[in-house]
Protein backbone atom coordinates (compact mmCIF):
# COMPACT_ATOMS: atom_id res chain seq x y z
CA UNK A 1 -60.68 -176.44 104.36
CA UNK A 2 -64.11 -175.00 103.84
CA UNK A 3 -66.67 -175.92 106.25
CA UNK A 4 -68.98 -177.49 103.05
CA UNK A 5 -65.78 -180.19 102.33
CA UNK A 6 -65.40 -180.95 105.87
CA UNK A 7 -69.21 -181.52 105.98
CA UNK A 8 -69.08 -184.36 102.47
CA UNK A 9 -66.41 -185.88 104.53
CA UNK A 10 -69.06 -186.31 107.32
CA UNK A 11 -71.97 -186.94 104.96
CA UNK A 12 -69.86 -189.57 102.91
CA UNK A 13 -68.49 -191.15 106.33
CA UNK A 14 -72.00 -191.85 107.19
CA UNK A 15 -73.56 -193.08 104.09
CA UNK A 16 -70.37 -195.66 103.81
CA UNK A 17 -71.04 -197.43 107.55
CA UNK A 18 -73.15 -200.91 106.99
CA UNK A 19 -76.64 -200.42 106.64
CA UNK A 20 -77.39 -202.68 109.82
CA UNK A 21 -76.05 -199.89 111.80
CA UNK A 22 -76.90 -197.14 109.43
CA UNK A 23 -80.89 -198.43 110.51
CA UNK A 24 -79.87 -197.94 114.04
CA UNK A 25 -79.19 -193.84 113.86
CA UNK A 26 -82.29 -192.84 115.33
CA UNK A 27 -82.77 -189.14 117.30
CA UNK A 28 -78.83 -188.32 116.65
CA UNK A 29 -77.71 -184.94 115.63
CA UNK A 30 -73.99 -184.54 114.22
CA UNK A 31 -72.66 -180.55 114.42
CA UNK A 32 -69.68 -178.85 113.10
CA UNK A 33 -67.64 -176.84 115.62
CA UNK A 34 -65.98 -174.27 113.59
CA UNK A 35 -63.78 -172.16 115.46
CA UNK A 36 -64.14 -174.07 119.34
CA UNK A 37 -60.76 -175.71 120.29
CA UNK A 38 -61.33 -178.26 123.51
CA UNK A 39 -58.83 -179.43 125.88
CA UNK A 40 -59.11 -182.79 128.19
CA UNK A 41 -56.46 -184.33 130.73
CA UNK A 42 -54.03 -182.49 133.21
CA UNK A 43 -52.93 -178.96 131.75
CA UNK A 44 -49.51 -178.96 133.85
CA UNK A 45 -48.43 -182.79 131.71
CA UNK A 46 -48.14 -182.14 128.21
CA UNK A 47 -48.58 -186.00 127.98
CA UNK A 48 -51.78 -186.01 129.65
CA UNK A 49 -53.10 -182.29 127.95
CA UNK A 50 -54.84 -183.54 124.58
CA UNK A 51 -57.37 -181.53 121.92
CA UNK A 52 -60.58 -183.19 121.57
CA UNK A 53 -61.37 -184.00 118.33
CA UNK A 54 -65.12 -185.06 118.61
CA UNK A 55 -67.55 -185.75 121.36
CA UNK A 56 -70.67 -187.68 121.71
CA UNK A 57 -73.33 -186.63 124.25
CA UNK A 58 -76.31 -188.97 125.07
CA UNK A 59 -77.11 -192.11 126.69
CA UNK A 60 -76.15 -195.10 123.94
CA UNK A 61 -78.86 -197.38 122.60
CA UNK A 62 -76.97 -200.16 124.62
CA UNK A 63 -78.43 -198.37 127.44
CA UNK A 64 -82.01 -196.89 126.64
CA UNK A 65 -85.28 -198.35 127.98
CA UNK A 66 -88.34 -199.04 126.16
CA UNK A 67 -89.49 -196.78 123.37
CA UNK A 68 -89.47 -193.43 125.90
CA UNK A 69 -88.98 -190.20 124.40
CA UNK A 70 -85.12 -188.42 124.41
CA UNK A 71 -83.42 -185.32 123.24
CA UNK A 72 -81.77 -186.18 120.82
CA UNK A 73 -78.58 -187.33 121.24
CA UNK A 74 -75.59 -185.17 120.00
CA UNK A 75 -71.93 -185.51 118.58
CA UNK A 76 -69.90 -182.93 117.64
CA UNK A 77 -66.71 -182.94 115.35
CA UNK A 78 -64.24 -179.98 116.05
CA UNK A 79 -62.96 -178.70 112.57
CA UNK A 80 -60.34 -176.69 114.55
CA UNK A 81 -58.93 -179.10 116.10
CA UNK A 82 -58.85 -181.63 113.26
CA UNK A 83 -57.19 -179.66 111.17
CA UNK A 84 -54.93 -178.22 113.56
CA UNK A 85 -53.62 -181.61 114.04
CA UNK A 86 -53.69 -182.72 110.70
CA UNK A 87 -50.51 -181.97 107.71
CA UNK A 88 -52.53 -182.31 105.04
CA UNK A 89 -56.05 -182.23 103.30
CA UNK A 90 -55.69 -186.31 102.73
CA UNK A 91 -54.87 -186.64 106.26
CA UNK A 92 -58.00 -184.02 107.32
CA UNK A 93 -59.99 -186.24 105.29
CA UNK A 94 -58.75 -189.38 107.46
CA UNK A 95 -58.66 -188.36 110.78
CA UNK A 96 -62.25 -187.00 110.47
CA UNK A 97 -63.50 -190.24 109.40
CA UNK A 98 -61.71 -191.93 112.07
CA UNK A 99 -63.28 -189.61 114.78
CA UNK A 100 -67.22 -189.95 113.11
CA UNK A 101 -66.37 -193.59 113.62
CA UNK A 102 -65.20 -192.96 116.62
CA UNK A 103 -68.04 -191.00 118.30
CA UNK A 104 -71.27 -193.04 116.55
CA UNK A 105 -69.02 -196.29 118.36
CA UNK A 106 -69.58 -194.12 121.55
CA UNK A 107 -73.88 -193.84 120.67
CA UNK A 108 -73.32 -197.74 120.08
CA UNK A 109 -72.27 -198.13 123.34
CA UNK A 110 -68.57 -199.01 123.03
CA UNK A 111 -66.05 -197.62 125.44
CA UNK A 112 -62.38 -196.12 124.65
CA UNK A 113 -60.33 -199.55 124.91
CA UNK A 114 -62.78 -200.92 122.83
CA UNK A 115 -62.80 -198.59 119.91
CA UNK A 116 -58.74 -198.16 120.48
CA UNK A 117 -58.77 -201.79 119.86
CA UNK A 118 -60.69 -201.58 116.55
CA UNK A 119 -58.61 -198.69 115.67
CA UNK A 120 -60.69 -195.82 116.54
């Protein structure tokens, strides 16, 4: 898929999450990893050895002080890996959306069994 089509799916991921939370996405940069295939969990257990598919980096607005000033904070989607683990364009399309969710639940301060709850 060409970077531009994975990028709609972003764009069109973001402008379809309720405005309440849309107001809330404040000093938050989303990137595209092209090429950059990332590993987490115990290399020698293939159970345990898992591509990341996004991450989020910052401190979520469930935990910032006051008004101070912050780098922004930063998720990145792996293209790679998404559609290395995806069979087709439908399911690129799917599993993207599911990981933007996924990651802007992470800036909203929701851990893993939470978001695995809801499905993402």
């Amino acid at each position: 898929m060409e970077k531009e089509e994975f990028e709609e799916i972003i764009e069109r991921t973001l402008e379809n999450i309720p405005e309440k939370f849309k107001d809330k996405l404040d000093n938050l940069s989303i990137v595209v990893e092209e090429n950059e295939l990332r590993y987490i969990g115990n290399q020698s257990d293939a159970r345990d050895y898992k591509v990341t598919l996004g991450l989020y980096e910052g401190l979520p607005i469930t935990k910032r002080a006051g008004k101070r000033q912050m780098l922004p904070d930063k998720i990145t989607i792996y293209k790679k890996a998404i559609e290395s683990t995806s069979r087709s364009p439908e399911e690129i399309t799917a599993t993207t959306r599911r990981v933007v969710l996924h990651e802007l639940g992470h800036y909203f301060g929701l851990g893993e069994d939470k978001l695995h709850e809801l499905g993402y």
